[in-house]
Every structure is written in C-alpha cells, then in structure tokens.
Protein backbone atom coordinates (compact mmCIF):
# COMPACT_ATOMS: atom_id res chain seq x y z
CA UNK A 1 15.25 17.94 -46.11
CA UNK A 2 18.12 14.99 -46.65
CA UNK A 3 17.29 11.95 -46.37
CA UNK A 4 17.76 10.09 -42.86
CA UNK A 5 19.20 6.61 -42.36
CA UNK A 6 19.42 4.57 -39.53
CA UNK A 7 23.34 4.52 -40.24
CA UNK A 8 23.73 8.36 -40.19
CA UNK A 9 21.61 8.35 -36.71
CA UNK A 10 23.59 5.66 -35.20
CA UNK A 11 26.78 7.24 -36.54
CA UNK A 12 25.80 11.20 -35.09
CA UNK A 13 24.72 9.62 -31.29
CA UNK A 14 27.76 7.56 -31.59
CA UNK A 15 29.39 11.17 -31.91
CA UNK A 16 27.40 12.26 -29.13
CA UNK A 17 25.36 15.11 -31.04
CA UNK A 18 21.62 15.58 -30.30
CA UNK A 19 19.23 14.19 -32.52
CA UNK A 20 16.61 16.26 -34.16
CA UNK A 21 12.75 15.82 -33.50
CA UNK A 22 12.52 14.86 -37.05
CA UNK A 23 15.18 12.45 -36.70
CA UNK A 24 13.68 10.50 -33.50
CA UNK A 25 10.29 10.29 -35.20
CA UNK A 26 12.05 8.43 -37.94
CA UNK A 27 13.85 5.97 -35.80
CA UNK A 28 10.68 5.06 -33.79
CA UNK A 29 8.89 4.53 -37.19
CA UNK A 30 11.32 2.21 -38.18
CA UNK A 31 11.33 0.18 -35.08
CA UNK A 32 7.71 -0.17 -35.14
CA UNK A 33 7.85 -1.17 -38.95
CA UNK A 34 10.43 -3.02 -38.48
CA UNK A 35 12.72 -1.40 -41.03
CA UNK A 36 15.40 -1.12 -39.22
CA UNK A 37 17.67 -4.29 -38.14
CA UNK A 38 17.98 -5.88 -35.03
CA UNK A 39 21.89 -5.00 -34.99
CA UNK A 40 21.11 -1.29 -36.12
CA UNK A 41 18.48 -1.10 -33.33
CA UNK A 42 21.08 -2.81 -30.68
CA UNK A 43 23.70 -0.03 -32.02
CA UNK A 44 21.51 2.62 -31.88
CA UNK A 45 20.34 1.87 -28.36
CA UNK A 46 23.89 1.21 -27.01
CA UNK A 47 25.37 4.60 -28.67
CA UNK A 48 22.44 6.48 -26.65
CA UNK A 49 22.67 4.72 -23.52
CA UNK A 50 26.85 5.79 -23.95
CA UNK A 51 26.19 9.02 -24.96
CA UNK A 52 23.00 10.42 -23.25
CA UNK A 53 19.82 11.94 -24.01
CA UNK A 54 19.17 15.62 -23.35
CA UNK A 55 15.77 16.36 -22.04
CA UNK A 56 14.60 17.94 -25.51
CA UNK A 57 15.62 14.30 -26.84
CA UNK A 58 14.02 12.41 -24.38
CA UNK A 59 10.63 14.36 -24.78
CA UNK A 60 10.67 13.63 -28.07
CA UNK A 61 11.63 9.88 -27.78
CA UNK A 62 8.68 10.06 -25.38
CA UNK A 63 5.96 11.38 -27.26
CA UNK A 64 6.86 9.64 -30.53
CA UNK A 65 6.59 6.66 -28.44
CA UNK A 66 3.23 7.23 -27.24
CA UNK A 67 2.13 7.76 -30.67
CA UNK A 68 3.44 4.83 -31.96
CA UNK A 69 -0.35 3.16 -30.90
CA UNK A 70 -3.03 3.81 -28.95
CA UNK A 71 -3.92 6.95 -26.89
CA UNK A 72 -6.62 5.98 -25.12
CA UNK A 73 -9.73 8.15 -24.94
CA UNK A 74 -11.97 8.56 -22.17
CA UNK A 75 -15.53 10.39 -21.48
CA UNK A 76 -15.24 13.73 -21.60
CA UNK A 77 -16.87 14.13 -18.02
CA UNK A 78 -13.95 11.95 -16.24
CA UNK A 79 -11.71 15.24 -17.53
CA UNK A 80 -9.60 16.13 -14.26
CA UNK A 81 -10.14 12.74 -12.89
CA UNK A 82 -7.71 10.23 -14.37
CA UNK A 83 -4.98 9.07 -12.41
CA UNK A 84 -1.94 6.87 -12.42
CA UNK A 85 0.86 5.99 -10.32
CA UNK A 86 4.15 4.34 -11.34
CA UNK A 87 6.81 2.22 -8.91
CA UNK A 88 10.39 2.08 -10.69
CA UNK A 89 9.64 -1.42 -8.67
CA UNK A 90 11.06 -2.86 -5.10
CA UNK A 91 10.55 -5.43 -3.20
CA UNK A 92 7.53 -6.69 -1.45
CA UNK A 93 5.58 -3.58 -3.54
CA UNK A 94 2.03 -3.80 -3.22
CA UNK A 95 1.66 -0.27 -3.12
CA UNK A 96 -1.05 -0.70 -6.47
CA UNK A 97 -3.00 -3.54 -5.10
CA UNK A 98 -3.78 -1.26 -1.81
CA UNK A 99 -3.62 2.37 -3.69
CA UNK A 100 -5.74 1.76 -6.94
CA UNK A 101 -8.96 0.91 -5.12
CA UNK A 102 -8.80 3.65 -2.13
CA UNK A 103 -8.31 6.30 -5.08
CA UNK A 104 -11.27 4.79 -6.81
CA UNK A 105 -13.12 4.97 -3.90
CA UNK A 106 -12.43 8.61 -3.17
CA UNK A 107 -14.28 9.48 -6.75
CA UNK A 108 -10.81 8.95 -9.16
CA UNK A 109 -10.29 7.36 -12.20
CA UNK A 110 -7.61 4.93 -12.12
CA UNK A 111 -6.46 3.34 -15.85
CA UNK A 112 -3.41 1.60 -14.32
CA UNK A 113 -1.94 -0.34 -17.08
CA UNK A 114 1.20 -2.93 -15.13
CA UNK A 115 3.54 -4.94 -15.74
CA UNK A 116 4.66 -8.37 -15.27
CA UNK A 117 7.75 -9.14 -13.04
CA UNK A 118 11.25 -10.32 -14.68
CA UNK A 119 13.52 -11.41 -12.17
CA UNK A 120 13.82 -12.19 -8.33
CA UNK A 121 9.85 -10.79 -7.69
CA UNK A 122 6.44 -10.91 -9.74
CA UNK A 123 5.07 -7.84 -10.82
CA UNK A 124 2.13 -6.65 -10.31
CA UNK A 125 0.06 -8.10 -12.98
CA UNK A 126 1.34 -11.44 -11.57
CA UNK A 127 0.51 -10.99 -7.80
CA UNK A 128 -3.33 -10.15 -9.11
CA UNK A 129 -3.38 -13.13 -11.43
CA UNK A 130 -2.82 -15.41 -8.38
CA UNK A 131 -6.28 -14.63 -7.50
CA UNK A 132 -8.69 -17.25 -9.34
CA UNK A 133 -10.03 -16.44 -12.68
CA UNK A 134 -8.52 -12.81 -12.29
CA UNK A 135 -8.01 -11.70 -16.13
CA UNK A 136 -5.35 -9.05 -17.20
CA UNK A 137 -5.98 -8.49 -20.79
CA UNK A 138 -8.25 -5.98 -21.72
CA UNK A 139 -8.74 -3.47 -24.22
CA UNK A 140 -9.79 0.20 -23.75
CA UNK A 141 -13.25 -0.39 -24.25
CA UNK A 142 -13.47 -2.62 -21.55
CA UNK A 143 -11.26 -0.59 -19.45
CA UNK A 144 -14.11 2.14 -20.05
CA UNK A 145 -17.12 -0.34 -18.73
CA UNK A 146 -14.72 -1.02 -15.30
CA UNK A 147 -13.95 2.41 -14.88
CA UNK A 148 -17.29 3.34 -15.45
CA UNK A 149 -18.71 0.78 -12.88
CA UNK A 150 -15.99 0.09 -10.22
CA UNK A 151 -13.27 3.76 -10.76
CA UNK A 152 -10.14 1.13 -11.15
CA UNK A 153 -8.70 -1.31 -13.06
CA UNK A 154 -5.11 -2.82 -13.30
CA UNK A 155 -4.31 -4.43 -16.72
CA UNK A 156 -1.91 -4.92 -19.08
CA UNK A 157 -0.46 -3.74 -21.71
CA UNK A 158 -2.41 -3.98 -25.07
CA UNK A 159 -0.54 -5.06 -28.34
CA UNK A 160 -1.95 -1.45 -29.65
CA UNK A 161 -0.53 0.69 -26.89
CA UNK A 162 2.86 2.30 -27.25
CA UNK A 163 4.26 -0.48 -29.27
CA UNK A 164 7.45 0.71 -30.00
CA UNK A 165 8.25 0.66 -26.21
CA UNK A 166 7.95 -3.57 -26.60
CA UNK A 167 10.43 -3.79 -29.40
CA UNK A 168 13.18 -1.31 -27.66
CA UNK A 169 12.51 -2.76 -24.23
CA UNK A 170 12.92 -6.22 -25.75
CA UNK A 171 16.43 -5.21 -27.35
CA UNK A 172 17.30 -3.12 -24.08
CA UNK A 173 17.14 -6.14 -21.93
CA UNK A 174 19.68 -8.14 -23.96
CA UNK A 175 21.93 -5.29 -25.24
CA UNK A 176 23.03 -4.14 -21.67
CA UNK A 177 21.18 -0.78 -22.56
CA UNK A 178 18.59 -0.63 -19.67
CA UNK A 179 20.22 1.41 -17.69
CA UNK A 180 20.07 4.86 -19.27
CA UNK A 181 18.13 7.72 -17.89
CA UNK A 182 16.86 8.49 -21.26
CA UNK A 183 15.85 4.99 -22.52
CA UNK A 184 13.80 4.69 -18.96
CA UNK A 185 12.41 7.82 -18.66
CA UNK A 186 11.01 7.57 -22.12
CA UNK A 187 10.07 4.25 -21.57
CA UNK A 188 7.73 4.87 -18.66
CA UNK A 189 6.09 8.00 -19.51
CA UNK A 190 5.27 7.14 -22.61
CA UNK A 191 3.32 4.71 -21.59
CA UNK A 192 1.76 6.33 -18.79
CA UNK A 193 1.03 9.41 -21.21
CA UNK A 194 -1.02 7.04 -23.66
CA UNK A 195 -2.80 6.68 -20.92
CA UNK A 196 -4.39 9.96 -21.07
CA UNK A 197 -3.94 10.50 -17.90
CA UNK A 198 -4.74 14.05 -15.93
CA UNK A 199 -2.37 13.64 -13.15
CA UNK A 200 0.63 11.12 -12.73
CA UNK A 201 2.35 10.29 -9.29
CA UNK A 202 5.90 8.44 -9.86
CA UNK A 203 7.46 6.16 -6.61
CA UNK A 204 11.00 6.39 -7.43
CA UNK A 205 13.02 3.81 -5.17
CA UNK A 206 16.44 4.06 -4.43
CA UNK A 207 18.32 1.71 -2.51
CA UNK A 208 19.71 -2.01 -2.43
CA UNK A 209 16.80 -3.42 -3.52
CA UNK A 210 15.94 -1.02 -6.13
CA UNK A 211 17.05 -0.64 -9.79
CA UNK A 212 18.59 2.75 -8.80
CA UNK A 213 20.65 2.39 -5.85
CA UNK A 214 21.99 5.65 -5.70
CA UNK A 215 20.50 8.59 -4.30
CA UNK A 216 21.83 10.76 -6.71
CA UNK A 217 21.09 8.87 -9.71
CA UNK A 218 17.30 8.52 -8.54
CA UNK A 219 17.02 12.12 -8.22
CA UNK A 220 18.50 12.63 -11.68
CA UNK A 221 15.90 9.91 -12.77
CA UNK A 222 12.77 11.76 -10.98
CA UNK A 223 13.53 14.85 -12.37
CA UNK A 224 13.65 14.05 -15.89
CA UNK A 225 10.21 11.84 -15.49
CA UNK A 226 8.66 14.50 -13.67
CA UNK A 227 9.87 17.08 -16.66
CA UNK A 228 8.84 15.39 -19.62
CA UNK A 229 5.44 14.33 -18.03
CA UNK A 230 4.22 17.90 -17.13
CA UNK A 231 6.19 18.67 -20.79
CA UNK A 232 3.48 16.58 -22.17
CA UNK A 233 0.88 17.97 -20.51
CA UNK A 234 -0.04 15.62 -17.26
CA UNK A 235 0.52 17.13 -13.91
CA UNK A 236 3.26 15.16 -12.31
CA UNK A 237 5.46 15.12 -8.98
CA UNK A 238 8.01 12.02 -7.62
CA UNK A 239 8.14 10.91 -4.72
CA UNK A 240 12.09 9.60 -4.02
CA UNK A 241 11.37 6.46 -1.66
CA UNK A 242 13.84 4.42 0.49
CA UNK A 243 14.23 0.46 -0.81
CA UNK A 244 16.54 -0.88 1.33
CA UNK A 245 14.53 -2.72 3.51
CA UNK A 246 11.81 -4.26 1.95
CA UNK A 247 8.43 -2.66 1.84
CA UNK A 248 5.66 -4.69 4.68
CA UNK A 249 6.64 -8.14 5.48
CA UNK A 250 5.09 -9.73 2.44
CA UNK A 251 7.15 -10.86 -0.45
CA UNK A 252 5.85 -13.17 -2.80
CA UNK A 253 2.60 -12.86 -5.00
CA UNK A 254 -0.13 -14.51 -3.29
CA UNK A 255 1.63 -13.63 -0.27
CA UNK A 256 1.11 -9.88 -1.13
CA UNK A 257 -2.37 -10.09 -2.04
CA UNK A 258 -3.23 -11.20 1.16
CA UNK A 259 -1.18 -8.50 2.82
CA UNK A 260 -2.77 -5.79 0.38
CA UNK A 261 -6.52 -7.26 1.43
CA UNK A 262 -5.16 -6.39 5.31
CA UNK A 263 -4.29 -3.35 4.06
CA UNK A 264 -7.91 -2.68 2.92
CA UNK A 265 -9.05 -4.28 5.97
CA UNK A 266 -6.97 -1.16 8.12
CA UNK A 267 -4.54 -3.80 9.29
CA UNK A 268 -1.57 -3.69 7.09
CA UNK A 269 1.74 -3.04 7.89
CA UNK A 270 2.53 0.46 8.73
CA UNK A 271 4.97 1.44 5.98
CA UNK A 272 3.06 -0.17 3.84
CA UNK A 273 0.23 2.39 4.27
CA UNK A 274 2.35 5.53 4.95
CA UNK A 275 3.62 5.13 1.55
CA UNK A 276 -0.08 4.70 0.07
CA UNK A 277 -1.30 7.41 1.91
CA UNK A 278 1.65 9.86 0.92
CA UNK A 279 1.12 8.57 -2.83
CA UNK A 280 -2.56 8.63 -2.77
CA UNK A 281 -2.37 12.57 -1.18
CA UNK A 282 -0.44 13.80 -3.92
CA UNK A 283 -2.74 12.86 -6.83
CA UNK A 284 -6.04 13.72 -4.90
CA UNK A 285 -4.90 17.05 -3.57
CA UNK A 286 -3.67 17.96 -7.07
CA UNK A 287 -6.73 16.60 -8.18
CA UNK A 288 -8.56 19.42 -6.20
CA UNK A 289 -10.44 16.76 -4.13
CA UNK A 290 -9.06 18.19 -1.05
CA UNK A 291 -7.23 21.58 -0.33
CA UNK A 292 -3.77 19.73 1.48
CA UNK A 293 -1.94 16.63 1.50
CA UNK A 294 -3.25 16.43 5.05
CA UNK A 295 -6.44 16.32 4.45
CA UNK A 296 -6.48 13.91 1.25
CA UNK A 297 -4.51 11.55 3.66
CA UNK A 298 -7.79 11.84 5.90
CA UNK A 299 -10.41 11.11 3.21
CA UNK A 300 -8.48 7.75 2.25
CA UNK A 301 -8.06 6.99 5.87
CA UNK A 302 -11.51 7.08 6.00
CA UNK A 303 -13.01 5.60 2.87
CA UNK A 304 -10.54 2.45 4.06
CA UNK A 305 -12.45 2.43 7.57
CA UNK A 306 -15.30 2.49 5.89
CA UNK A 307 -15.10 -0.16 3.46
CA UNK A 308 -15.32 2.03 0.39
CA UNK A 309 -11.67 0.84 -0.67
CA UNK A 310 -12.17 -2.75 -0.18
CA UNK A 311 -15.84 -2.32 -1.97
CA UNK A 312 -13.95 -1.10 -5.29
CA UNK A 313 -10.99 -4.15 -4.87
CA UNK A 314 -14.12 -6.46 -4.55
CA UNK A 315 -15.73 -4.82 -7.51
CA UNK A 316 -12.35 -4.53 -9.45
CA UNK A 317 -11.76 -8.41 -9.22
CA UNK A 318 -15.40 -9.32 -9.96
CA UNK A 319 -15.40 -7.31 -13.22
CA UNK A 320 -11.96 -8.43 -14.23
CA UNK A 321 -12.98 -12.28 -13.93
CA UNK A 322 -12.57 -13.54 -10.53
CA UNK A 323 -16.49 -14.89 -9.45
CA UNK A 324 -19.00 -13.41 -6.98
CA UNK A 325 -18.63 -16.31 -4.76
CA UNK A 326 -14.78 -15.70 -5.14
CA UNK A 327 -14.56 -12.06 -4.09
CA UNK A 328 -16.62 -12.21 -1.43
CA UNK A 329 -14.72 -14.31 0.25
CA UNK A 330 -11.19 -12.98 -0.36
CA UNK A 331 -12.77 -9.44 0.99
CA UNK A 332 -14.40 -11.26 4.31
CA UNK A 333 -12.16 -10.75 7.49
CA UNK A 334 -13.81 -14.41 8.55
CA UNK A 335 -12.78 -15.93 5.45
CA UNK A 336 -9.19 -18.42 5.93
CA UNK A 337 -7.88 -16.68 2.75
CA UNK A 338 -5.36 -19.80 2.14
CA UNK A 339 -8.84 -21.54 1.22
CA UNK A 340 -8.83 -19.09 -1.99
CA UNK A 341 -5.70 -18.07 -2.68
CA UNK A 342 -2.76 -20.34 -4.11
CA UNK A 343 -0.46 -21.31 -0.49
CA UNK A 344 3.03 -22.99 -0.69
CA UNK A 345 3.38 -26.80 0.20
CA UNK A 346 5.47 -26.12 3.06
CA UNK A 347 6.15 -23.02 5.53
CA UNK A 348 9.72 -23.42 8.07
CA UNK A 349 10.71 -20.74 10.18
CA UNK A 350 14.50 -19.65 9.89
CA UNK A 351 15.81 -18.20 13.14
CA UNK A 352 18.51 -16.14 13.72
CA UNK A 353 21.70 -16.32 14.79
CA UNK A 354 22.61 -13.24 16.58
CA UNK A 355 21.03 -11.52 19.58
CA UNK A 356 20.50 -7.39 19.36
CA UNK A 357 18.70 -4.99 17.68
CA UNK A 358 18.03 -5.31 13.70
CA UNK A 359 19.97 -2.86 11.70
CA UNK A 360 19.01 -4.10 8.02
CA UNK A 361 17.25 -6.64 6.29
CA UNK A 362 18.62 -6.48 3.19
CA UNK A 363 15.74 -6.21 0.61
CA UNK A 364 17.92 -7.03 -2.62
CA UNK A 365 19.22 -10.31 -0.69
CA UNK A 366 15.72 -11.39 0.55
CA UNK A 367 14.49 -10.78 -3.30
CA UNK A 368 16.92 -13.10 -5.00
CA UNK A 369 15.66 -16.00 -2.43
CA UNK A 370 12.09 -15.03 -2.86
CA UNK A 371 12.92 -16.05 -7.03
CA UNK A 372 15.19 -19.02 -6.28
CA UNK A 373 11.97 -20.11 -4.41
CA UNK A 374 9.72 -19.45 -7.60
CA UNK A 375 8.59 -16.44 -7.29
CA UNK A 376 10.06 -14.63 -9.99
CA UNK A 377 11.44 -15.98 -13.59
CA UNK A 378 15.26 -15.13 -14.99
CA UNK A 379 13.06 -14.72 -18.65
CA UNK A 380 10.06 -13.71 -20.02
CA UNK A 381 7.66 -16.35 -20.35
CA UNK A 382 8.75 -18.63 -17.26
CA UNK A 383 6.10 -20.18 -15.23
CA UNK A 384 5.72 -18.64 -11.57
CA UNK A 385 4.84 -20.22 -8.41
CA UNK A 386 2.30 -17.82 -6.66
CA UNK A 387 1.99 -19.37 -3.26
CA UNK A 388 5.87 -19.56 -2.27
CA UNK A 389 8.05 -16.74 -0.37
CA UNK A 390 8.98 -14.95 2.80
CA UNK A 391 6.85 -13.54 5.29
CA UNK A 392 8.89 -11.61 7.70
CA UNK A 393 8.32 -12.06 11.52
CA UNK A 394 10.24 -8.85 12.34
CA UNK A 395 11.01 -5.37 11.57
CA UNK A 396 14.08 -2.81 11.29
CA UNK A 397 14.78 -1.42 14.84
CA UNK A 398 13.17 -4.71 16.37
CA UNK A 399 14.80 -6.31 19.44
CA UNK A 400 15.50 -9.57 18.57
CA UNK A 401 17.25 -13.21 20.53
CA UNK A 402 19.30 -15.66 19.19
CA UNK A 403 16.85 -18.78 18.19
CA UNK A 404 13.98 -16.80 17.18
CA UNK A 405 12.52 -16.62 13.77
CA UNK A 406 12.93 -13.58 12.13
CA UNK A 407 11.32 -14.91 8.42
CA UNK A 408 8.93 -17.57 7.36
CA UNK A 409 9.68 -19.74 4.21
CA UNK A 410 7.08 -20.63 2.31
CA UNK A 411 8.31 -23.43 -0.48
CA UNK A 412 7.40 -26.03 -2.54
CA UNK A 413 10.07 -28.00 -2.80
CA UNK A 414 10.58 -31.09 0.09
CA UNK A 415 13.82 -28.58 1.48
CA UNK A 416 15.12 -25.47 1.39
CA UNK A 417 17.93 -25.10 -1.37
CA UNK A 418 21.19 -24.35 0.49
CA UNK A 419 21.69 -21.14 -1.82
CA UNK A 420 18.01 -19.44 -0.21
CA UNK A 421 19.10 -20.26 3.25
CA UNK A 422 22.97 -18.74 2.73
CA UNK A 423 21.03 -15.57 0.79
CA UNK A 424 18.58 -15.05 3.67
CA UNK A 425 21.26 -15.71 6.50
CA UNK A 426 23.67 -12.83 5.15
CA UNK A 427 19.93 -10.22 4.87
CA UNK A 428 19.57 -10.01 8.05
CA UNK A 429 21.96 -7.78 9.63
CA UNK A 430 22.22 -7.58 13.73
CA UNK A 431 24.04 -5.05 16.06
CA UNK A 432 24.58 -4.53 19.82
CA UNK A 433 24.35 -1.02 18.96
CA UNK A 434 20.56 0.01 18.90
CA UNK A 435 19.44 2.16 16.30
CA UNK A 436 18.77 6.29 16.51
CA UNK A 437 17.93 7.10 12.70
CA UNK A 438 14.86 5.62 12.63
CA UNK A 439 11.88 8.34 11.38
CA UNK A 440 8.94 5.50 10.22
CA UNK A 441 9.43 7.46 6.46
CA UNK A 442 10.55 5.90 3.59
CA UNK A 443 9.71 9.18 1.82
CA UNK A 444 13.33 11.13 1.07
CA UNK A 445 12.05 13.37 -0.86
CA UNK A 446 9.36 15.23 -3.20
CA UNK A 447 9.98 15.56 -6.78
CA UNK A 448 8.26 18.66 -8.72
C-alpha cells in the first residue's frame, strides 16, 4: 500500500472524496501521537466539516476513536445491563441527575461518563460538583466498586478514554468546525461506545436553546448517531426532544440539584419527569426488564415512590465523596437544602410587563443571563458560581398579570447587570391570544 500523509488526506477531503478505513485510522493515530500539526489538524477538520462525512466514514472515525484508549471492561454477569444516555445538551437539563439513579434502582448499570459545561450553563459534571466534597474523577476500577455497590455513577472523562476525541474537540472549538454532523456524531458515540455499553438512549434537542435548532438538521443528527451506535454493536434509539422552552424551572447548578432531589422526592416539575420517564422506558424495555414502554414507565414511577431512586442518588454521592452526614441531609424532605448546598447572595423577583397568557420563554435568552450571572464560563477552565441563576415562577400556557414575577434572580453581585435584565425581559414572550398547541410532550419524535 502507498504511503499516507496528512497532506494527501487533507488534500482528497478538500476534494470531497471519501476517505478509506485505512486512511482514518492513520489520521487518528497521528492526532493522538501528535504527529500531525496543529494547522494540518485545523485543515483537516475544516475540509471535513465543508465537505461531509458519509456514514461508512463516520463509523470509522468513530470506532478508531474509541480505540484510541480505554474500552472499559466490566463483569461478565452485568452483560445486558449497561446503560447510558446522552443529551446533545439544553437548558435547565437535569435529566442525568434524576434518570441515572431511578435506572440504577430498577436493577441497571449506569457508567455515565459527563461533561463539563462551556458556555451560558454548567454541565453536568458541574451541577454535581456543587454538592460538597462530590468528586468527578475516577478511573474504571473505581467506577467498577460504585457500580458494584450503588448501579450508577456520573464521572468524567479519564485521560485514558477516547483520547483522540480531546485533541479534535479542542481544535473543533477554535477552528469553527463544531458544527458538522460527522465530527459530532463521531464525537459522542465514540465515547459512549468505550463505554461498553449494552444499550444507549440519545436526547436529541432541537430548538432555540439547543445546539441544533432545526428540526431537520436534528433528525439528520439522530439518525446518523443512532446508525453508527447499533453499527458498533450497542442497541440504540433517539429520542428528538423540543428545547425551546427550557426544561423545569431550574437553571443554574445548585439550583438544579435541588430541583433533581424534588424530582426523586416525586415532586419535580412535570416535564421534567415525562422526559425521564420516556428516556428511562426506552433503555429498560429494550433491556427486557419490562415487556412495553408502558410498563417500564410504571416500574420507575414506582421505585421513585418508593425511595429506591433517591436511595441510589444518596448512595451515588456518598461513594463519590460527599459525607454520610452530607447525603443524608440533601436526601431528607425536612432538611432546608440551602443549609448544604452553595445559595446565591441575593434572590429579586423580575415581574412582567404584559398581562395574557405566556406563549414562550425563550430558553436560549434565559441561558445567556443564567452565564452573565456566573453560571457558565466563555472558556475552559473559568471558575463557576454554583449558587446563582433563575428559578422560574411560571410556565408556557400560564395566565399571567402585569406586576407579577414570572422569574427569580438569584446573584451575587450587589445588582443586576443591565444586560441580564434586557436578556430576560425580551424571553418572556406574552399574547392576548391563549394558546391551543399545547400537548405536555416535549417528545417529537422516536429515532430507530
């Protein structure tokens, strides 16, 4: 065979001709050996994000990318057990927090490996690490000890898993190459496929306040996910998930811990828990752990009545560093949670303006205030103030008078910056007319 360069690759995409399996293998090798230079990488990256990869190319993109580390390994016994879920991320997402522990309890697996927010919102590794002493950073050996004990754990990524994905990401983010359905795809699933994981449910948001606001182009995304997953041997379906509005009335981190700890308590929002029951039915019917969808959603209604679910997220906190003393409390309906959890110096109530019936509250807008706040970071590595963001006072549909107070500010600072106020002021969006559309589903559509 001829010799391949990085040049001839770069050179062929740029030509928009499909790369060879033999030919994607060598450029992930040279990423993760650093062979090939930062501008060859940028080029390479920006001539496939112009010119497309075709699902052969993506698969193998994807699994040269999982085997670029780790694959994790797991008793042989927790075969037909192991279970992930993946967000495409929105706003005011908790849905791992909540899910995670009510699959656990239900006799799952759950190696969920998250990451860290970059932007207007925290991810989800940063909402847990608001909790006291709560640790991230394990390796798979430890992962095997929690699973073994508790059924869940949420962690992050190790140096040794999928480490080519860290070095294109990296380049993605400051090439303008992030958006490509290829790149993403590739990007998720290979990570989620070093997992090791039986079966694989994938949220993909669409909307205002997701990355995909199109319809069409989250479909497109799904598809190819869902294709190279069950290509690589993990049973997979997409759910396509509405993010215009954002998801419960928590946003912020320690904000959204305490709504995901309702949630286990059977009094979270509504769409908060349609959307973890919907998830949640998928894996464990496919799972075999129940015959329908119906009856999966059932079991986890139950094992949250029960306190099963909130027994594994008390368990799941304990073994990943947060103190007896610590959990106990956060998990105790008595308990004033603001005496454990990071809070915001100051709360105001903004009211609004307008009397009617609430058409939109625009999740993208409410998002960008929620950072300017400090709940996000514009770059990796920025410090992130858990206890400050926006609970919401109403819902979509609501009835609502001029004067009352639609969201809650929590902030540090003495006042309000004038840009959060003139973000939040154009989210919420009221009409005369009252709505007729609304069906209490952000679920659009199912993936397979």
């Amino acid at each position: 065979m001829a010799t391949i360069s990085i040049l001839d690759l770069i050179l062929k995409k740029k030509q928009g001709k499909a790369l060879s399996k033999e030919e994607i293998e060598y450029f992930v090798q040279g990423v993760v050996d650093d062979a090939i230079a930062k501008e060859q990488l940028g080029s390479m990256l920006m001539a496939t994000a112009l010119k497309g990869l075709d699902d052969f190319e993506t698969t193998c993109l994807t699994r040269a990318m999982m085997n670029s580390g780790e694959v994790m390994s797991w008793p042989e016994s927790w075969r037909g057990k192991i279970v992930d879920k993946h967000s495409t991320g929105g706003v005011g997402d908790k849905i791992s927090l909540v899910l995670a522990p009510i699959l656990a309890s239900c006799g799952m697996k759950v190696p969920m490996v998250s990451g860290r927010g970059l932007g207007h919102t925290g991810g989800t590794l940063d909402k847990l690490e608001s909790i006291p002493g709560f640790s991230v950073t394990f390796n798979t050996a430890a992962m095997t000890k929690i699973l073994e004990e508790v059924g869940c754990c949420i962690v992050g990524q190790t140096e040794t898993l999928v480490p080519a994905d860290k070095k294109i990401y990296a380049t993605r983010d400051v090439t303008g190459t992030v958006e490509s359905v290829g790149l993403i795809s590739a990007s998720i699933v290979s990570k989620k496929a070093a997992e090791n994981l039986d079966f694989l449910i994938l949220d993909v948001k669409c909307g205002k306040g997701a990355s995909t606001n199109s319809k069409e182009d989250a479909l497109v995304l799904g598809a190819r996910m869902v294709n190279i997953a069950n290509g690589l041997g993990i049973n997979t379906v997409a759910l396509l998930t509405e993010m215009n509005n954002p998801i419960g009335k928590a946003i912020g981190n320690s904000l959204e811990v305490a709504e995901s700890i309702q949630c286990l308590l059977d009094k979270g929002p509504s769409d908060v828990m349609e959307l973890v029951y919907q998830l949640g039915g998928q894996l464990l019917s496919r799972a075999g752990v129940t015959e329908t969808i119906e009856k999966s959603h059932s079991l986890m209604e139950a094992r949250v009545r029960d306190g099963a679910a909130m027994d594994c997220f008390r368990k799941m906190i304990v073994a990943q560093g947060a103190t007896e003393d610590t959990a106990k409390r956060l998990c105790d309906p008595e308990t004033d949670i603001w005496t454990i959890l990071p809070k915001s110096k100051h709360v105001t109530g903004l009211k609004s303006e307008d009397k009617g019936f609430i058409h939109e509250i625009d999740s993208k807008l409410c998002a960008v205030a929620s950072g300017k706040l400090g709940a996000g970071r514009s770059k990796s590595g920025d410090a992130i103030q858990f206890g400050v963001g926006l609970i919401l006072q109403v819902c979509v549909g609501d009835t609502i008078d001029k004067g009352d107070i639609w969201v809650n500010i929590h902030h540090d600072s003495d006042t309000i910056p004038a840009e959060v106020l003139s973000l939040l002021e154009k989210a919420l969006v009221v009409s005369d007319q009252k709505l007729t559309n609304i069906n209490g589903s952000r679920v659009m559509k199912v993936i397979t």
